[in-house]
N, C-alpha and C. Protein backbone atom coordinates (compact mmCIF):
# COMPACT_ATOMS: atom_id res chain seq x y z
N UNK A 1 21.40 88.03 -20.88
CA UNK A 1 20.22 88.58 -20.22
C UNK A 1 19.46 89.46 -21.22
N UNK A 2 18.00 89.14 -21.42
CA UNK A 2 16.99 89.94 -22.53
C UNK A 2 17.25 91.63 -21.91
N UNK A 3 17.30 92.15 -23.06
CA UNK A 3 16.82 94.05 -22.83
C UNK A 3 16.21 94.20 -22.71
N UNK A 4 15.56 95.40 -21.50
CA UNK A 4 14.47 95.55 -20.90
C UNK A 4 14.45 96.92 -21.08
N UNK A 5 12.53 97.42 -20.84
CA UNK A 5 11.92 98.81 -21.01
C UNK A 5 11.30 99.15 -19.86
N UNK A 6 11.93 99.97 -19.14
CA UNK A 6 10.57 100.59 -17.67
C UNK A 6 9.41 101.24 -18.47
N UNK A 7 8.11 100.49 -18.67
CA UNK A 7 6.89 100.96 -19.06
C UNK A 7 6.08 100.73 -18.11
N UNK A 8 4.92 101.32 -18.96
CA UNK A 8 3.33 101.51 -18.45
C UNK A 8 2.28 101.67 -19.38
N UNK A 9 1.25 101.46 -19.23
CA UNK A 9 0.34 101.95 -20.31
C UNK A 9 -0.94 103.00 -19.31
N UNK A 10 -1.06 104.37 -20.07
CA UNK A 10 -2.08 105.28 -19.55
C UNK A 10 -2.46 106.02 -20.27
N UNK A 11 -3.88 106.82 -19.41
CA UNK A 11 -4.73 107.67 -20.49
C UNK A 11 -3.92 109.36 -20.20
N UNK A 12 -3.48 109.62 -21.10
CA UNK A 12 -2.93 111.00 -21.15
C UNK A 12 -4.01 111.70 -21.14
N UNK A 13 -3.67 112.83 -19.96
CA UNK A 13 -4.13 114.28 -20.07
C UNK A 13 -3.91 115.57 -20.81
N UNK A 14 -4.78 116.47 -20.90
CA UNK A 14 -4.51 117.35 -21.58
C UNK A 14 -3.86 118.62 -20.97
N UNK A 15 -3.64 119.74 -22.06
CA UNK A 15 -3.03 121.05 -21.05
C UNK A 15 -3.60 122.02 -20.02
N UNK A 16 -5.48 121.64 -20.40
CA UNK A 16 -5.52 122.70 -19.61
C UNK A 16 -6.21 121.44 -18.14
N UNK A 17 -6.16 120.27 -18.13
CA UNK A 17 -6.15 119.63 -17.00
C UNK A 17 -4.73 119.57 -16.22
N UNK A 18 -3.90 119.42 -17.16
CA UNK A 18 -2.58 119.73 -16.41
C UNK A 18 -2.62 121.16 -15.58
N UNK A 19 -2.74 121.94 -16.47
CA UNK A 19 -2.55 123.21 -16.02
C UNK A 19 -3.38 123.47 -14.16
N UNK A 20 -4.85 123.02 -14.47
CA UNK A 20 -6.13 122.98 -13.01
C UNK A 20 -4.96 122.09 -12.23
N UNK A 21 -4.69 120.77 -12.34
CA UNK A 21 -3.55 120.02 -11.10
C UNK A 21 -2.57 120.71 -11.02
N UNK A 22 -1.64 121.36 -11.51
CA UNK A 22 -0.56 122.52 -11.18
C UNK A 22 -0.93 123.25 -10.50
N UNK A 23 -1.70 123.55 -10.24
CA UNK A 23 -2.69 124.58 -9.41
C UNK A 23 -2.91 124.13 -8.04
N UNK A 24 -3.27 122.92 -8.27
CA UNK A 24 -3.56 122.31 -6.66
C UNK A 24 -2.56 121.74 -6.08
N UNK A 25 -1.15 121.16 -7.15
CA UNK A 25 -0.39 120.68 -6.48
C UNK A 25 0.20 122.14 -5.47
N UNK A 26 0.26 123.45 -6.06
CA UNK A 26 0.69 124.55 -5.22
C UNK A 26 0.29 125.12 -4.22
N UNK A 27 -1.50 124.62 -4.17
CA UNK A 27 -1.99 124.86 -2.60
C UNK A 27 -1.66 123.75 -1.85
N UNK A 28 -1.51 122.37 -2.40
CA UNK A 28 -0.92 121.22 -0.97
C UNK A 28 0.32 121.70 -1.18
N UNK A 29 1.84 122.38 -1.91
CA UNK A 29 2.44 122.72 -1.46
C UNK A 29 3.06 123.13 -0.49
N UNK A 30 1.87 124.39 0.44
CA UNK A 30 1.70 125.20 1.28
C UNK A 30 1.82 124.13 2.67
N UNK A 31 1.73 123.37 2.75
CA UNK A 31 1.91 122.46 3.68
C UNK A 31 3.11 122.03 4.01
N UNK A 32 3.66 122.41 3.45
CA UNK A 32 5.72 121.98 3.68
C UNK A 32 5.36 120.75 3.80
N UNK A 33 5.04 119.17 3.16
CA UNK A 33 5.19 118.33 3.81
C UNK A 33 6.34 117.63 2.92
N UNK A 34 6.92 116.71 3.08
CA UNK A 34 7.92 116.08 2.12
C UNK A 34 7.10 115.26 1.12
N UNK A 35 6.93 115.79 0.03
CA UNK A 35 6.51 115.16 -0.92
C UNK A 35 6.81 115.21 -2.01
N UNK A 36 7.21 114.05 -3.42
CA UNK A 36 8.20 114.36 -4.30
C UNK A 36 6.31 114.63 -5.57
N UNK A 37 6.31 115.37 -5.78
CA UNK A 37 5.50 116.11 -6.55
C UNK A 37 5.85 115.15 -7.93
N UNK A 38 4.51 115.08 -8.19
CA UNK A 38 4.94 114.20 -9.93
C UNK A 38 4.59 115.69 -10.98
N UNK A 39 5.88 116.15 -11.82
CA UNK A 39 5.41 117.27 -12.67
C UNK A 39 4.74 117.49 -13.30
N UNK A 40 3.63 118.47 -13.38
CA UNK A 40 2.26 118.67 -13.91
C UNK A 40 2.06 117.95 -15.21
N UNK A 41 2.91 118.38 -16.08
CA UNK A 41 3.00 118.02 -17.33
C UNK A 41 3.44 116.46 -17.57
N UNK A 42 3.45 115.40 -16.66
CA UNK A 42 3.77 114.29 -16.70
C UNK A 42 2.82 113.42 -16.28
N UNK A 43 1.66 114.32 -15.54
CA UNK A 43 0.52 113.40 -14.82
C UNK A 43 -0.49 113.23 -15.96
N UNK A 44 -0.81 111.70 -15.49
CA UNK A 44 -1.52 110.79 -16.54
C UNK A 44 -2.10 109.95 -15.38
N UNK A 45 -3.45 109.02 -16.24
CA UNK A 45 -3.59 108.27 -15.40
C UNK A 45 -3.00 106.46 -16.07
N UNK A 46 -2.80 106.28 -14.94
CA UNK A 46 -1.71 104.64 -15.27
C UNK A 46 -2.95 103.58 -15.29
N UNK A 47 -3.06 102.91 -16.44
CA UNK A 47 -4.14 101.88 -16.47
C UNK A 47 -3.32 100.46 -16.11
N UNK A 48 -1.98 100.99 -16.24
CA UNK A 48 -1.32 99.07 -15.74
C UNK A 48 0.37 99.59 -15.51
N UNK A 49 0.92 99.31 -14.45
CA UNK A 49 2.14 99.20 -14.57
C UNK A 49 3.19 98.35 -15.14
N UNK A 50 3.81 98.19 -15.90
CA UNK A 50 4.85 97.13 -16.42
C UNK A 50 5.49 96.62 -16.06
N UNK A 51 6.34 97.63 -15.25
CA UNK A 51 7.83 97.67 -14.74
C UNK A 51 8.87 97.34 -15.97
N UNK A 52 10.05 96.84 -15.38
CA UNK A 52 10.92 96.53 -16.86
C UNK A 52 10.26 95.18 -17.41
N UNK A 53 10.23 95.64 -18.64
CA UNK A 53 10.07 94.21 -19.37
C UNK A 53 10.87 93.98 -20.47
N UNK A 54 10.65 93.19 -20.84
CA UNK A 54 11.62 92.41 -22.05
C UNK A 54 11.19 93.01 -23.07
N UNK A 55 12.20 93.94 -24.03
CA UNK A 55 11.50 94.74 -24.95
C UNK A 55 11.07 93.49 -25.77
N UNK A 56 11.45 92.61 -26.44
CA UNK A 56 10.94 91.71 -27.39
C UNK A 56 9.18 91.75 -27.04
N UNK A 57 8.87 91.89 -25.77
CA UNK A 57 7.19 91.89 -25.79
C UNK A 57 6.70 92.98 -26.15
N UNK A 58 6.96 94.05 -26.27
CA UNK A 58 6.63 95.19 -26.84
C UNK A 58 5.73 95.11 -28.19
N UNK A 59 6.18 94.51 -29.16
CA UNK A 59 5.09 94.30 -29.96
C UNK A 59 4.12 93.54 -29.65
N UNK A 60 4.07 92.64 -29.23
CA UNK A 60 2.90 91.73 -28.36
C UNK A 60 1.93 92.63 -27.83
N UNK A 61 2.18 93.48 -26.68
CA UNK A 61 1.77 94.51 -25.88
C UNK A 61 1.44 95.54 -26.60
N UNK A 62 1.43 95.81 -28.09
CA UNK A 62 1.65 96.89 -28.57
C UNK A 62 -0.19 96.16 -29.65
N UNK A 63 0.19 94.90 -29.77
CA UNK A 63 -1.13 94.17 -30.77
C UNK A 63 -2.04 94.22 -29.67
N UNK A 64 -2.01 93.80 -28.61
CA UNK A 64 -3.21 93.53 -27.63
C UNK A 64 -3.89 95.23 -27.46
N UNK A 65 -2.65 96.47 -27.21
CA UNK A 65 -3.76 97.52 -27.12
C UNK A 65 -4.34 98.12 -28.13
N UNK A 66 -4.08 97.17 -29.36
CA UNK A 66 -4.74 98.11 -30.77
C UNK A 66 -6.06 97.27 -30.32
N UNK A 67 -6.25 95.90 -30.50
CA UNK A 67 -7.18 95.00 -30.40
C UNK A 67 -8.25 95.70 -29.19
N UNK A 68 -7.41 95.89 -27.81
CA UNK A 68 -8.48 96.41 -26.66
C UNK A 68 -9.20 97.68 -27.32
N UNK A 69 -8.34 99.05 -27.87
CA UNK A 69 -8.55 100.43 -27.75
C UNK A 69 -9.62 100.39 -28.99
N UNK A 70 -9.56 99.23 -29.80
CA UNK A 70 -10.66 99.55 -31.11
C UNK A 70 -11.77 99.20 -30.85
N UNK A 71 -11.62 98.30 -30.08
CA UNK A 71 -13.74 97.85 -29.08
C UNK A 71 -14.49 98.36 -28.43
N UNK A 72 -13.50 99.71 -28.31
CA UNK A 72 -14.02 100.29 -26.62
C UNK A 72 -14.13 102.09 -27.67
N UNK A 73 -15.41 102.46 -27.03
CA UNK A 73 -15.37 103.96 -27.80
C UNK A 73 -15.13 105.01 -27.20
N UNK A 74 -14.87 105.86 -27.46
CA UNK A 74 -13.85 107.55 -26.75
C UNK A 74 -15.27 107.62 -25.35
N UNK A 75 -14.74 108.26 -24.76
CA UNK A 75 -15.65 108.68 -23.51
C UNK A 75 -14.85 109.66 -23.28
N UNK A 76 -15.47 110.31 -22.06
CA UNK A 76 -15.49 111.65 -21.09
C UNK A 76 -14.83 111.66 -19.92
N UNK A 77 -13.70 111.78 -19.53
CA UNK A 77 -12.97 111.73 -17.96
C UNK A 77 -12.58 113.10 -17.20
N UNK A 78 -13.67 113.26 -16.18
CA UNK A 78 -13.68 114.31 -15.35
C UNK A 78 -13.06 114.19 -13.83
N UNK A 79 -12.19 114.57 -13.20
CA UNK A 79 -11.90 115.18 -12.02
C UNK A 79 -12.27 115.44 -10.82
N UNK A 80 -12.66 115.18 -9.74
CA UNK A 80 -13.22 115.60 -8.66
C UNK A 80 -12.81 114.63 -7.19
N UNK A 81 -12.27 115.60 -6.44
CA UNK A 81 -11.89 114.84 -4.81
C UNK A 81 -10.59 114.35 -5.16
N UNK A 82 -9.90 114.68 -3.61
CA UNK A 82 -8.52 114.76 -3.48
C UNK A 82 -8.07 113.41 -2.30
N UNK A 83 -7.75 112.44 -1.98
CA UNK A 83 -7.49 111.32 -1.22
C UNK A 83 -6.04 110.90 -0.68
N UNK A 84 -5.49 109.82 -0.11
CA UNK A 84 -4.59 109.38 -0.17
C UNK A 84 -4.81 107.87 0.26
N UNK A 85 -3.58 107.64 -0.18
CA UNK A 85 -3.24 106.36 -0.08
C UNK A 85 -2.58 105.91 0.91
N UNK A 86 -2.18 105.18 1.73
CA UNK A 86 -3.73 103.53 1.98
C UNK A 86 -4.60 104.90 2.77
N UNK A 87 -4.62 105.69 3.62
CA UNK A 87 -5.38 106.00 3.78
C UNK A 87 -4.86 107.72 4.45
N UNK A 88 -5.88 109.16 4.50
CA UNK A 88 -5.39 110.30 4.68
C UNK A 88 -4.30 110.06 6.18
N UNK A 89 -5.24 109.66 7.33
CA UNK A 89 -3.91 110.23 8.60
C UNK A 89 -2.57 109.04 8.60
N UNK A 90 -2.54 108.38 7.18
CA UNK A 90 -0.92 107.91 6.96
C UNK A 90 -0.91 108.31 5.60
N UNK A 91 -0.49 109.35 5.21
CA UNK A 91 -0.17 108.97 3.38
C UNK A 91 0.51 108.76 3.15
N UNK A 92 0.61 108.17 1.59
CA UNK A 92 2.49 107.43 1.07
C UNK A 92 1.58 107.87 0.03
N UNK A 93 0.81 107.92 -0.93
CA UNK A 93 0.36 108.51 -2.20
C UNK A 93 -0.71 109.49 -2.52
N UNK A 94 -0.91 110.67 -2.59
CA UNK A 94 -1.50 111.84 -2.91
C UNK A 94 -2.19 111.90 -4.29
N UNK A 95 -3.52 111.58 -3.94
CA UNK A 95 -4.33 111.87 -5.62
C UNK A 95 -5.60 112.31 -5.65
N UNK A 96 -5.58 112.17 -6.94
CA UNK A 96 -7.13 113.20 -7.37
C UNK A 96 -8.02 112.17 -8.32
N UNK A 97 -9.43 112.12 -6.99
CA UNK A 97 -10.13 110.74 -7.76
C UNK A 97 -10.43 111.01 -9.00
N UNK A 98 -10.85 110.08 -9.72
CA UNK A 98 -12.10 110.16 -11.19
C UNK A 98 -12.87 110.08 -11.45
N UNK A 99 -13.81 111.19 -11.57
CA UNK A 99 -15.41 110.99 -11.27
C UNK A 99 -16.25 110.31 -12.88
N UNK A 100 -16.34 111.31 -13.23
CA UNK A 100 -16.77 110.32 -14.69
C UNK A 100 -15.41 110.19 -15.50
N UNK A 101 -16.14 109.00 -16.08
CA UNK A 101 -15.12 107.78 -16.94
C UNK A 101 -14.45 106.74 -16.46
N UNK A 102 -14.59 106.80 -14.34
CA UNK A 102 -14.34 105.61 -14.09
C UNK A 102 -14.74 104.30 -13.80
N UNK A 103 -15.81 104.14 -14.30
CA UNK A 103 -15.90 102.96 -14.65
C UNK A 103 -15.91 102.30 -16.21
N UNK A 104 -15.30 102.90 -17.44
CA UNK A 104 -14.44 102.93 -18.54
C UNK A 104 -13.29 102.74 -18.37
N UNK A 105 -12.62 103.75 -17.26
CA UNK A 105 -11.26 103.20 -17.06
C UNK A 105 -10.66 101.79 -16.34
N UNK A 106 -11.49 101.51 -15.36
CA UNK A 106 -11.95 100.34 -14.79
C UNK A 106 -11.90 98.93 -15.72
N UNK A 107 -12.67 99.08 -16.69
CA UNK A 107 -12.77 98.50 -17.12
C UNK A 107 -11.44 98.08 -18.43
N UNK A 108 -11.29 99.06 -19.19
CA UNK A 108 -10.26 99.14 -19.25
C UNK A 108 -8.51 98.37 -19.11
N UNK A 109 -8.44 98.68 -17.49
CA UNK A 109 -7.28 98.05 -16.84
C UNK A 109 -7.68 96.59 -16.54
N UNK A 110 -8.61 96.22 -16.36
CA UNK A 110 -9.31 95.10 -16.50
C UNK A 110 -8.94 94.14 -17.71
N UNK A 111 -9.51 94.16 -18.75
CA UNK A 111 -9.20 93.95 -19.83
C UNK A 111 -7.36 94.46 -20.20
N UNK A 112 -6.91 95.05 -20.00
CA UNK A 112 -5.37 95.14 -20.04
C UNK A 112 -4.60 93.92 -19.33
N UNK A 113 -5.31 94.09 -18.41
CA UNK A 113 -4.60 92.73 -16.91
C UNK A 113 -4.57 91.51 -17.72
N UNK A 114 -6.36 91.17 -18.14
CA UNK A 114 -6.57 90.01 -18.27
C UNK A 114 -5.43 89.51 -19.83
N UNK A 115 -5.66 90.45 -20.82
CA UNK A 115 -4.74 90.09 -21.99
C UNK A 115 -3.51 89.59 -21.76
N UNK A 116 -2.47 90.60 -20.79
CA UNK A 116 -1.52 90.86 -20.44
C UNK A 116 -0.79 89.73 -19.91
N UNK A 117 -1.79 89.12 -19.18
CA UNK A 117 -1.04 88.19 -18.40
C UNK A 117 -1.15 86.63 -18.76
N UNK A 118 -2.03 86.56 -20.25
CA UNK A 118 -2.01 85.87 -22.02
C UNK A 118 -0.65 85.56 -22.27
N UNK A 119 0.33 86.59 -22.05
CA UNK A 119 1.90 86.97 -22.33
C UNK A 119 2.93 86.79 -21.35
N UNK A 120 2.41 86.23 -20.27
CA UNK A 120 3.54 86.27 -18.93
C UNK A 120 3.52 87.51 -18.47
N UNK A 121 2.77 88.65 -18.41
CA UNK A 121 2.87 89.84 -17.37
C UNK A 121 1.93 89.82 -16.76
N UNK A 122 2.14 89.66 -15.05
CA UNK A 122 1.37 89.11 -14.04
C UNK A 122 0.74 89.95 -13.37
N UNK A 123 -0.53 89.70 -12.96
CA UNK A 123 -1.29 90.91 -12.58
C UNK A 123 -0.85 91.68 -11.53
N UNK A 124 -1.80 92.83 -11.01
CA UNK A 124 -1.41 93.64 -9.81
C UNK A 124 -1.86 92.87 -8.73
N UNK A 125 -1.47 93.34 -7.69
CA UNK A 125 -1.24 92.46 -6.35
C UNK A 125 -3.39 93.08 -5.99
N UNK A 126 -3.06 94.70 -6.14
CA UNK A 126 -4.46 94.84 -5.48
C UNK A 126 -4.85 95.34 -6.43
N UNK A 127 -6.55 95.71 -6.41
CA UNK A 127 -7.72 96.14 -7.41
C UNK A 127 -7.27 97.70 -7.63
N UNK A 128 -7.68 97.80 -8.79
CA UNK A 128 -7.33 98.85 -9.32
C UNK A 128 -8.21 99.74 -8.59
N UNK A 129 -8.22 100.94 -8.55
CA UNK A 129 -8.57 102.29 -8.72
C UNK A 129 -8.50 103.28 -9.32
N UNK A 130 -9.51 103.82 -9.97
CA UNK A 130 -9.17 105.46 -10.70
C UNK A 130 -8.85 106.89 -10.43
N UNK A 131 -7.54 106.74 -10.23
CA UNK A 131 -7.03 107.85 -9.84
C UNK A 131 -6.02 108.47 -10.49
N UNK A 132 -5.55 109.94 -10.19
CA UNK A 132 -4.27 110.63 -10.81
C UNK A 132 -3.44 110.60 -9.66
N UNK A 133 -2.18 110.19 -9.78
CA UNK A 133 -1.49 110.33 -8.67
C UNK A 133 -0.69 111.37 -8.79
N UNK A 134 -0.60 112.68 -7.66
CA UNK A 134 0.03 113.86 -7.78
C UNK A 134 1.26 113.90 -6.92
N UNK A 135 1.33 113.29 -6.28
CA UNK A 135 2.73 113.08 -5.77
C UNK A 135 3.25 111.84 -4.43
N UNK A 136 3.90 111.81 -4.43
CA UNK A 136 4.72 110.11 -3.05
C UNK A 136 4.76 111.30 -2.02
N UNK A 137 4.31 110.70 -0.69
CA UNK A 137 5.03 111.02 0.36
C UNK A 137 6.59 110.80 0.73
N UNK A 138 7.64 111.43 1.54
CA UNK A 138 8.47 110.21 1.34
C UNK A 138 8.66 110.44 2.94
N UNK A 139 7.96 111.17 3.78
CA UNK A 139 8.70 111.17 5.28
C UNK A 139 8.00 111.32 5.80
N UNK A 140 7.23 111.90 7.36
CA UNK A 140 6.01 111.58 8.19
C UNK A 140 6.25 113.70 8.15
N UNK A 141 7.52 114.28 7.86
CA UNK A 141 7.20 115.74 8.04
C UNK A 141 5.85 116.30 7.86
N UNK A 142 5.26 117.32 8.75
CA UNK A 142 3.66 117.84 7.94
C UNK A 142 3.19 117.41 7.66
N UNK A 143 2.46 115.83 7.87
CA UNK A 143 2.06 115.34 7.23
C UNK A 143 0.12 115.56 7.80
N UNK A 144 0.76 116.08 9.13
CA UNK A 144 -0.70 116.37 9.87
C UNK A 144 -1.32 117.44 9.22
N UNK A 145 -0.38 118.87 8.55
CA UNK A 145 -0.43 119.88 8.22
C UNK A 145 -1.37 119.72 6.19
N UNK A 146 -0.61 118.29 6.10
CA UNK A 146 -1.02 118.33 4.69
C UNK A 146 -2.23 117.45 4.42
N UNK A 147 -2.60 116.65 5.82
CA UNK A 147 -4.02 116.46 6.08
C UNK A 147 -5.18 117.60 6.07
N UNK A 148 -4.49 118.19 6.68
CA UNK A 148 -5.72 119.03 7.15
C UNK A 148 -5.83 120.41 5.64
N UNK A 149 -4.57 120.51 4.93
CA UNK A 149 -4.91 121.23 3.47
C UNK A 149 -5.63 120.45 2.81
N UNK A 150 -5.92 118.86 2.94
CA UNK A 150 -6.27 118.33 1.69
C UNK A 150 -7.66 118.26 2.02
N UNK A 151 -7.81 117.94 3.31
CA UNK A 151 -9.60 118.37 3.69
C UNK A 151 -10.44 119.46 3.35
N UNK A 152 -9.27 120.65 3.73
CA UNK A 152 -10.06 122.42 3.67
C UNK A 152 -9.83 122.63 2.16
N UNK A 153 -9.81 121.89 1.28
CA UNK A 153 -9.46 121.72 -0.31
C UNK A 153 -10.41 120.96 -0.79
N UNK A 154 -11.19 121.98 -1.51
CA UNK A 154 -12.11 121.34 -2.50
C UNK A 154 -11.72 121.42 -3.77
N UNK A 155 -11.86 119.93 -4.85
CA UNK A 155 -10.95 120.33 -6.09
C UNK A 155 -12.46 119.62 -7.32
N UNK A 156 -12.36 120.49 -8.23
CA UNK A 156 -13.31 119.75 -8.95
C UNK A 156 -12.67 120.47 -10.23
N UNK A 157 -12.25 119.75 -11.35
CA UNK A 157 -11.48 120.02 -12.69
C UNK A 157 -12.69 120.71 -13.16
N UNK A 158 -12.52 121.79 -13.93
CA UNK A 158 -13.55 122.54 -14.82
C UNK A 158 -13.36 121.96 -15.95
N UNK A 159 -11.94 121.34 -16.59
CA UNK A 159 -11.82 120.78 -17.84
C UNK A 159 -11.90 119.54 -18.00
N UNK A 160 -12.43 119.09 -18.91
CA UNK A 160 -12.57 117.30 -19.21
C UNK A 160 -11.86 116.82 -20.18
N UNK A 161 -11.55 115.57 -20.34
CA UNK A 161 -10.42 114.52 -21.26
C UNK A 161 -10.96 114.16 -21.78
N UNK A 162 -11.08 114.32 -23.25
CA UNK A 162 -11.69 113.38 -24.12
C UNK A 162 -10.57 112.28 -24.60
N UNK A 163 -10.81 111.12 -23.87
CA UNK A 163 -10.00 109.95 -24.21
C UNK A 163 -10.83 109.12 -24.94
N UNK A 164 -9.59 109.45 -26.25
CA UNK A 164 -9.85 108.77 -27.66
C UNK A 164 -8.70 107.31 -27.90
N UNK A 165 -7.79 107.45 -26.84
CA UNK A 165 -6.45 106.83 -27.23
C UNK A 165 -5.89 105.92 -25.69
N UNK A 166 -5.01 104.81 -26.24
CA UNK A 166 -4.35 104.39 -24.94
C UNK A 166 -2.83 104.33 -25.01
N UNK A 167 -1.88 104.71 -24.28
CA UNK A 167 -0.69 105.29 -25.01
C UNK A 167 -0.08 104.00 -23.81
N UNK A 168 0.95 103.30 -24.38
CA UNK A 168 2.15 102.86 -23.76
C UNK A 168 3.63 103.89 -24.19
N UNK A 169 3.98 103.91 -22.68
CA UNK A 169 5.04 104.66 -22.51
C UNK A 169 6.35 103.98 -22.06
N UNK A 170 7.01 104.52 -22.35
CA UNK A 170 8.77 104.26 -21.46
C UNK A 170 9.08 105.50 -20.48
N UNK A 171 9.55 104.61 -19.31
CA UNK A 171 9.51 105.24 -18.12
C UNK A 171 11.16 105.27 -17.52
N UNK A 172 11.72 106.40 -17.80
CA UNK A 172 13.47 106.40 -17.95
C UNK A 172 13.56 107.21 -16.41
N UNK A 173 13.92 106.31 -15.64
CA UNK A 173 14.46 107.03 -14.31
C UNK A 173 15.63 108.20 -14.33
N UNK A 174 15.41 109.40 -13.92
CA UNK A 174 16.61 110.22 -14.03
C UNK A 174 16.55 110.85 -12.05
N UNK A 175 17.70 111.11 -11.86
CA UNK A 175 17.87 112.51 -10.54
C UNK A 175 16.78 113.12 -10.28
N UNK A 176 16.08 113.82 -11.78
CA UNK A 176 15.37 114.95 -11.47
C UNK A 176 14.41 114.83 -11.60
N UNK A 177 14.01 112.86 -11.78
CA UNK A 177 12.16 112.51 -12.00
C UNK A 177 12.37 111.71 -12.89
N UNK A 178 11.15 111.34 -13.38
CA UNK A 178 11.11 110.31 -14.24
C UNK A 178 10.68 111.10 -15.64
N UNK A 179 11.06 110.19 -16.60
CA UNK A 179 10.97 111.06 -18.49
C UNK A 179 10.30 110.07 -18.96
N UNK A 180 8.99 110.19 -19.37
CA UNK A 180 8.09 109.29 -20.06
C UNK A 180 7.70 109.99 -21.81
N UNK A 181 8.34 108.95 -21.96
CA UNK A 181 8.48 109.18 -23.68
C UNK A 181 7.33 107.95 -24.13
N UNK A 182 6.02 108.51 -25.16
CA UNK A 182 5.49 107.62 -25.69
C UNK A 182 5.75 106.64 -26.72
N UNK A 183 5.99 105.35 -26.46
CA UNK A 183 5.99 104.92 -27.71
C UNK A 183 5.30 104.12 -28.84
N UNK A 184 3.58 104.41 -27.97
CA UNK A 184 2.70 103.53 -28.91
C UNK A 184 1.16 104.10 -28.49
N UNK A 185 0.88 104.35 -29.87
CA UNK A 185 -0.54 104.87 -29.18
C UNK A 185 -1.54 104.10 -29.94
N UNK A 186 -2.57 104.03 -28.76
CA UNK A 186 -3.86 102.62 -29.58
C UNK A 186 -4.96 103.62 -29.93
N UNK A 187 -5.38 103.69 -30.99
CA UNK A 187 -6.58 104.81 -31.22
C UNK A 187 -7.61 103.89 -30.82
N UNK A 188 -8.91 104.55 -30.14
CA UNK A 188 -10.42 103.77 -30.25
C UNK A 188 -11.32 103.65 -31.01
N UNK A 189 -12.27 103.00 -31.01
CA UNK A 189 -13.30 103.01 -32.53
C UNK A 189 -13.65 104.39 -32.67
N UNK A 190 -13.49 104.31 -33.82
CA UNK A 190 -14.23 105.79 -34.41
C UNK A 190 -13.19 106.99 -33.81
N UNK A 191 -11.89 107.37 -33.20
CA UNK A 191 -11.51 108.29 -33.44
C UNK A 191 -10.28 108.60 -34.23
């Protein structure tokens, strides 16, 4: 049986955007609802999920995002509005939309899909969206309670991402969360 890598490929954030979502993950805190919080310092946005794959494709996957990230030039990704997934009075996913740069990022995962699946990795079931995901629901607890914080919550990032780069990661399941170690970064034209 081939060796396999839990990856992804996404646009990393910086510290002091981490820092503004640390912030908000602690006012939906206040909601007691059961939710497994993704740690500040780990939130990124995911342009394609992998799942395990066969490390042998790794370099494959590794040529296609030099090829994508050098055509495409650095842009601006800003922050604003808080949602859930499939929709607020059921959530199962907690995030923070993307106001500018998403339709770069869009595009983007687009062009990732289409390469990707050049190689045998098969697309996503549904259309993408640009979002940060801040944490899973995992139970119906508070969930009325963490509706109604995410409404009376206005969130708009003061800091912006200058995404110059597209990073594939390894995604190592542990107890205490997941450990995403980079192991390939695609620079864009000109940075």
């Amino acid at each position: 049986m081939p060796e396999t890598t839990r990856a992804f490929i996404a646009i990393e954030l910086n510290a002091s955007v981490h820092s503004e979502l640390s912030s908000l993950q602690s006012i939906l805190k206040k909601s007691n609802a059961d939710v497994k919080w993704v740690a500040a310092e780990s939130i990124h946005l995911t342009l394609k999920f992998l799942g395990n794959i066969d490390t042998q494709k790794i370099n494959e996957i590794e040529k296609i995002l030099n090829e994508i990230a050098t055509g495409v030039e650095p842009f601006v990704l800003t922050l604003k509005g808080i949602g859930a997934f499939p929709k607020l009075d059921y959530p199962r996913v907690i995030w923070v939309e993307v106001e500018r740069g998403a339709p770069q990022s869009e595009q983007l995962a687009k062009s990732i899909e289409e390469r990707l699946e050049g190689i045998g990795i098969p697309r996503e079931d549904r259309e993408f969206h640009a979002h940060i995901t801040l944490g899973r629901v995992k139970s119906p607890k508070n969930t009325d309670k963490l509706k109604e914080t995410i409404e009376s919550t206005k969130f708009e990032a003061e800091s912006a991402v200058d995404v110059n780069h597209l990073t594939l990661f390894k995604s190592q399941l542990t107890r205490d969360g997941s450990i995403y170690t980079p192991l390939f970064i695609a620079k864009m034209k000109n940075a």
